[in-house]
C-alpha atoms as a PDB file:
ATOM      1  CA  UNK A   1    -177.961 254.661  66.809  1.00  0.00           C
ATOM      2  CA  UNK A   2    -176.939 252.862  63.882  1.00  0.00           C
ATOM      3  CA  UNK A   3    -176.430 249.922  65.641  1.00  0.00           C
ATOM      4  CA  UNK A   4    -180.350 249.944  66.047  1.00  0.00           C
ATOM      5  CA  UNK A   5    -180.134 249.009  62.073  1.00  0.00           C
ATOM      6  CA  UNK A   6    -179.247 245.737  60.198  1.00  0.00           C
ATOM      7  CA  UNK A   7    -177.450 247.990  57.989  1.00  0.00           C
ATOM      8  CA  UNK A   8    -176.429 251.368  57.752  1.00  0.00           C
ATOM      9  CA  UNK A   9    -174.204 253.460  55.596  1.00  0.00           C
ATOM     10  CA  UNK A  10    -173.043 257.135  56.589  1.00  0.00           C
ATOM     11  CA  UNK A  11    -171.411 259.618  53.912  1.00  0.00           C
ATOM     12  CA  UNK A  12    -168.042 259.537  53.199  1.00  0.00           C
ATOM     13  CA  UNK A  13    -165.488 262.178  55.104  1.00  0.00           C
ATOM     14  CA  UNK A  14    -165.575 264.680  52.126  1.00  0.00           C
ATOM     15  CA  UNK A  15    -165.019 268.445  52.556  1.00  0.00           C
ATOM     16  CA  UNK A  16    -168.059 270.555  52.351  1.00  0.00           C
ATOM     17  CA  UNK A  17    -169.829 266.890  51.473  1.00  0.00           C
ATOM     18  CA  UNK A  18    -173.330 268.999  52.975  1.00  0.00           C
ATOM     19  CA  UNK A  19    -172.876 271.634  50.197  1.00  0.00           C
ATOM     20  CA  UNK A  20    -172.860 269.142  47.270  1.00  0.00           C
ATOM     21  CA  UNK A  21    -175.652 267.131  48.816  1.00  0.00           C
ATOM     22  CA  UNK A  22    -177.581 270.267  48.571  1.00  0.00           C
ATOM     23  CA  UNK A  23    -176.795 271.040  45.318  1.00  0.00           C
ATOM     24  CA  UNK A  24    -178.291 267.477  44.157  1.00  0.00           C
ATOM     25  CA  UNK A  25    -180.943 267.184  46.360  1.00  0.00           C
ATOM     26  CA  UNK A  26    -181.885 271.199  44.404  1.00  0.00           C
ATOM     27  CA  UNK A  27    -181.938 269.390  41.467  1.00  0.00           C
ATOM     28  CA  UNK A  28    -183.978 265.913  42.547  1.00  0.00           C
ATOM     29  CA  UNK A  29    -186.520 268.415  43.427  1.00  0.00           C
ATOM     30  CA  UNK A  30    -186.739 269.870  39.711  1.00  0.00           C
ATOM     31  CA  UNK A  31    -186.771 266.782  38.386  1.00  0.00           C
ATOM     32  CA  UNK A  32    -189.544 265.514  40.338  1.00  0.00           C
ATOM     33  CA  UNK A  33    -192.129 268.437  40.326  1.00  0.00           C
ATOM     34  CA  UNK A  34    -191.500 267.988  36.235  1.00  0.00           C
ATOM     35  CA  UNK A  35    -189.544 271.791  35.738  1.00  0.00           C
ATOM     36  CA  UNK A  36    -186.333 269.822  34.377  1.00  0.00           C
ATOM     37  CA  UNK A  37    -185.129 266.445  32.816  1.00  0.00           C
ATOM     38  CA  UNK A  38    -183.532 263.621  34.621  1.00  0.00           C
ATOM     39  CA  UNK A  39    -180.663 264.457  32.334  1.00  0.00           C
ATOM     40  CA  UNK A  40    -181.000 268.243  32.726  1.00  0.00           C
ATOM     41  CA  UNK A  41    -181.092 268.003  36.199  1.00  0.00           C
ATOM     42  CA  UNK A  42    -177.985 265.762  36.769  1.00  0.00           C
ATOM     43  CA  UNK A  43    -176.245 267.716  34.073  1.00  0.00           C
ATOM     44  CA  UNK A  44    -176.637 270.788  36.235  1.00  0.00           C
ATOM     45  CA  UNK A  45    -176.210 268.878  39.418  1.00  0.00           C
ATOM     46  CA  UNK A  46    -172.723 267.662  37.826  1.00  0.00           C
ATOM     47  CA  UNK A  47    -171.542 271.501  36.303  1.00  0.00           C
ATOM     48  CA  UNK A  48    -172.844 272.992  40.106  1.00  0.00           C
ATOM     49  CA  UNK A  49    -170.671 270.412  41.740  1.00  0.00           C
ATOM     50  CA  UNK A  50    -167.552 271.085  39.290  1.00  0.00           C
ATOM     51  CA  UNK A  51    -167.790 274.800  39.575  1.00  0.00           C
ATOM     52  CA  UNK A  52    -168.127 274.188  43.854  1.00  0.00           C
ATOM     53  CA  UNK A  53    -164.895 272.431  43.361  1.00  0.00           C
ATOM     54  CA  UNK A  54    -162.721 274.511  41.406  1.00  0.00           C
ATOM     55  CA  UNK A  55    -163.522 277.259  43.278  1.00  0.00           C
ATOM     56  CA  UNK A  56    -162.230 275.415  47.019  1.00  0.00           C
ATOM     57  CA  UNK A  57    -159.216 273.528  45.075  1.00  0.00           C
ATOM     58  CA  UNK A  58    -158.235 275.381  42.195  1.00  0.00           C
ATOM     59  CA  UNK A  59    -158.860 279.283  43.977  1.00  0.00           C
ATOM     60  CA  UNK A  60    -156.310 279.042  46.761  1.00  0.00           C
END
């Protein structure tokens, strides 16, 4: 399909890369219906994906 496309980029191989997407994509969607900050939102966005990661890396 992507040949279809004069250009096309695909996420990078990263473990559980769908959770984190989902985490900022939850907070894109506070930012734009005006219930946080741009730098409330990313803020959170950055702690959720920190916390996501210590738990899978730094847990076992």
């Amino acid at each position: 399909m992507a040949k279809q496309f004069k250009r096309a980029v695909f996420t990078p191989q990263v473990d559980s890369i769908g959770l984190y997407s989902q985490m900022l994509y939850a907070q894109v969607s506070e930012i734009l219906y005006g219930r946080k900050s741009i730098a409330e939102g990313l803020l959170q966005a950055q702690k959720d994906a920190e916390n996501m990661y210590q738990a899978e890396h730094l847990g076992k």
